[in-house]
Protein backbone atom coordinates (compact mmCIF):
# COMPACT_ATOMS: atom_id res chain seq x y z
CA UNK A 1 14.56 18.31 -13.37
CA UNK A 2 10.79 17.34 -12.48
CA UNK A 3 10.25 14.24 -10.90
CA UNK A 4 8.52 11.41 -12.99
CA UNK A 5 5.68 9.37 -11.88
CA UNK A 6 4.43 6.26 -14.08
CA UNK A 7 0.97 5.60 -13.84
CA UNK A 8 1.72 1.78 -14.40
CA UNK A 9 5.10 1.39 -12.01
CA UNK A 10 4.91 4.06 -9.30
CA UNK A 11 2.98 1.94 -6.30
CA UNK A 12 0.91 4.78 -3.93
CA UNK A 13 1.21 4.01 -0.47
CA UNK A 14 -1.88 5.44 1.01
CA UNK A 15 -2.21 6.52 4.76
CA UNK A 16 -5.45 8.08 6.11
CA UNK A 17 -5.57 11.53 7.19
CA UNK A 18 -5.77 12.71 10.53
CA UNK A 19 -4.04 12.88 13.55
CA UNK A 20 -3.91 9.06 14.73
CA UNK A 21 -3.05 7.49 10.80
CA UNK A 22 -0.77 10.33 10.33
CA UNK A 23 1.26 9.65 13.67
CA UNK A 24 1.20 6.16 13.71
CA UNK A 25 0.17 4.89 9.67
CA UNK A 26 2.83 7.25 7.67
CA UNK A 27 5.93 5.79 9.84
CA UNK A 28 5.29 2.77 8.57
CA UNK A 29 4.21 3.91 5.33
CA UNK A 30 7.53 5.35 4.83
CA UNK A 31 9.43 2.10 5.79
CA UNK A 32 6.92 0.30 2.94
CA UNK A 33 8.14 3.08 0.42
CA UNK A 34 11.54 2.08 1.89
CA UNK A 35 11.61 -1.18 0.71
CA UNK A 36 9.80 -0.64 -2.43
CA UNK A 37 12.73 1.81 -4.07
CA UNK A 38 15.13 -0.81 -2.83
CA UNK A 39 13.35 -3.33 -4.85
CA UNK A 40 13.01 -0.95 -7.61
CA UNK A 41 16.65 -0.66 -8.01
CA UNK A 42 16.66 2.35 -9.61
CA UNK A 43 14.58 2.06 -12.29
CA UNK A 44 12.77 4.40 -14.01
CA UNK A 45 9.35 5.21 -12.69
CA UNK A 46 9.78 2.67 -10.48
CA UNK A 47 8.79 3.66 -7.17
CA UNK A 48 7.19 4.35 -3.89
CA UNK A 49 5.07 7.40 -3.07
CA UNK A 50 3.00 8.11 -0.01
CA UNK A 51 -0.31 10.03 -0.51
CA UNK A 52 -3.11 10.38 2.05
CA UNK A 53 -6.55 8.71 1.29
CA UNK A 54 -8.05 12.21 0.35
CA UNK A 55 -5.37 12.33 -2.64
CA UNK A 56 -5.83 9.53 -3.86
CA UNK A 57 -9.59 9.56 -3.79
CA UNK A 58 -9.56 12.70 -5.02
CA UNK A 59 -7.35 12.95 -8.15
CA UNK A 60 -8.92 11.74 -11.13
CA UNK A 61 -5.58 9.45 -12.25
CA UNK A 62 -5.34 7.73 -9.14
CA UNK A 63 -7.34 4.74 -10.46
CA UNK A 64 -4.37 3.94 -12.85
CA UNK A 65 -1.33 3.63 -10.47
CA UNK A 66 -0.90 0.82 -8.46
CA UNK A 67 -1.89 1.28 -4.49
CA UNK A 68 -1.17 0.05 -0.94
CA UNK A 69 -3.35 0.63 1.91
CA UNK A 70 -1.46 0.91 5.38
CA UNK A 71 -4.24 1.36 8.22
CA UNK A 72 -7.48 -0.33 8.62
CA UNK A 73 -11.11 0.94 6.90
CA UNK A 74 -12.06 2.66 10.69
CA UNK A 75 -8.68 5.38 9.66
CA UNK A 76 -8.27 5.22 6.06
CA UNK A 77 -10.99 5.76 3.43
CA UNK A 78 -9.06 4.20 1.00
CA UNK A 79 -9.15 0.82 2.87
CA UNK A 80 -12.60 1.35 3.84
CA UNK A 81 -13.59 1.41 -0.10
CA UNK A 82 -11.25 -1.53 -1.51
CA UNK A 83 -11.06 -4.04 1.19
CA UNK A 84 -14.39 -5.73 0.79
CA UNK A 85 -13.17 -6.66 -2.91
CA UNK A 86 -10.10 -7.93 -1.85
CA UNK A 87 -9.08 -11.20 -1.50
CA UNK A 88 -6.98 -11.82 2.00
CA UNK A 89 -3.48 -13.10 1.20
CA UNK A 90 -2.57 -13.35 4.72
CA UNK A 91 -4.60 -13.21 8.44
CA UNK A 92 -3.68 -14.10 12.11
CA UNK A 93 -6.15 -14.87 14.55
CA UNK A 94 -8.62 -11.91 12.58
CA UNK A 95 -6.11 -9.29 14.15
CA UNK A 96 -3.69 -8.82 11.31
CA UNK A 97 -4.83 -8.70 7.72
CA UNK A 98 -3.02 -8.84 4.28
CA UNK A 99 -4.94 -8.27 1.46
CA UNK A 100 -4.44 -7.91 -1.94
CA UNK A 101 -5.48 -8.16 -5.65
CA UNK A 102 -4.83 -10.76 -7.71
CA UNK A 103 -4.06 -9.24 -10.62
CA UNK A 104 -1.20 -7.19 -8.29
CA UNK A 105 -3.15 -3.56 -8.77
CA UNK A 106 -4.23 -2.85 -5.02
CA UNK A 107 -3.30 -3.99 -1.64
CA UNK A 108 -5.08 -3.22 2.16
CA UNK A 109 -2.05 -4.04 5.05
CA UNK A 110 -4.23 -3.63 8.26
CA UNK A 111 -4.85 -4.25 11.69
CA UNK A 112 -7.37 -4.70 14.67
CA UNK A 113 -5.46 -1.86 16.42
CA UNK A 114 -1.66 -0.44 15.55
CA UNK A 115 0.37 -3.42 16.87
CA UNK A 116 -1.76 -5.82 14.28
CA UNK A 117 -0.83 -3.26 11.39
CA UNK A 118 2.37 -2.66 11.84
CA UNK A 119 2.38 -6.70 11.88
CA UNK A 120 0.72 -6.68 8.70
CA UNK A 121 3.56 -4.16 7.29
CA UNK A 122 6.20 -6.14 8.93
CA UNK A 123 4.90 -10.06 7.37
CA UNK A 124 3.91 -7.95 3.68
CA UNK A 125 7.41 -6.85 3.89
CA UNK A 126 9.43 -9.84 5.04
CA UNK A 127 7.16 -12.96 3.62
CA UNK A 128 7.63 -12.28 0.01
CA UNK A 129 4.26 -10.28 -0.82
CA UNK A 130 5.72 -7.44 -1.43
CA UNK A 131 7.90 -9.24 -4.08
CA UNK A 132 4.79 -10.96 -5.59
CA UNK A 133 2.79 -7.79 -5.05
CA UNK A 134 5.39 -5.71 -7.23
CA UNK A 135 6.03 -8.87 -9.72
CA UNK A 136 2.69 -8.58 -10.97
CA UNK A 137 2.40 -4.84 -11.27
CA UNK A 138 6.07 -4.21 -12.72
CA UNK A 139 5.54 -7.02 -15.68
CA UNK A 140 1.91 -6.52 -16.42
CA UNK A 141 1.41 -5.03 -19.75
């Protein structure tokens, strides 16, 4: 049976591509997609995916599904195009950044250097913006 992805519930998790995002970014991409499935419950087209920055800036429908940055603008394109529109949910001494849309659409987790975003992961995950992050894309019309 094919897999299903909903353009309105199926949050992207986008890493950058390369050697230092891919070691150190998609780890921590895969614990986001982690916890968004567990959230998700099963439901379907509910769920996380993990994509490079070339995907999703590449494919035509990626404007339409929901999308979280892991990795700062300097590794992942996709960052480096949203995060200037974004407002920040969440910073620590302007090492660790949450950011994300208010409307719930798009969200940049980042850091100075790897320790401040896998903090930014870690806080997104734990604090309860990944709940409000996926409360405002699951029950927008």
């Amino acid at each position: 049976m094919p897999r299903y992805f909903d353009l309105r519930s199926t949050v992207l998790i986008v890493v950058g591509h390369g050697i230092l995002p891919e070691e150190e970014d998609r780890p921590l991409a895969y614990g986001l997609k982690r916890a968004v499935n567990m959230r998700a419950g099963g439901s379907e087209g509910r769920a996380g995916v993990v994509v490079t920055d070339v995907w999703i800036m590449n494919n035509d429908l990626a404007e339409f599904f929901p999308a979280i940055s892991v990795g700062g603008p300097g590794v992942n394109a996709f960052t480096a195009q949203v995060y200037e529109d974004l407002p920040v949910a969440f910073t620590r001494d302007q090492h660790v950044f949450i950011q994300m849309a208010d409307e719930g659409k798009r969200a940049a987790l980042w850091g100075m250097d790897q320790t401040g975003t896998r903090e930014a992961v870690e806080v997104f995950v734990n604090d309860g913006l990944l709940e409000r992050f996926l409360e405002l894309v699951w029950r927008r019309p």
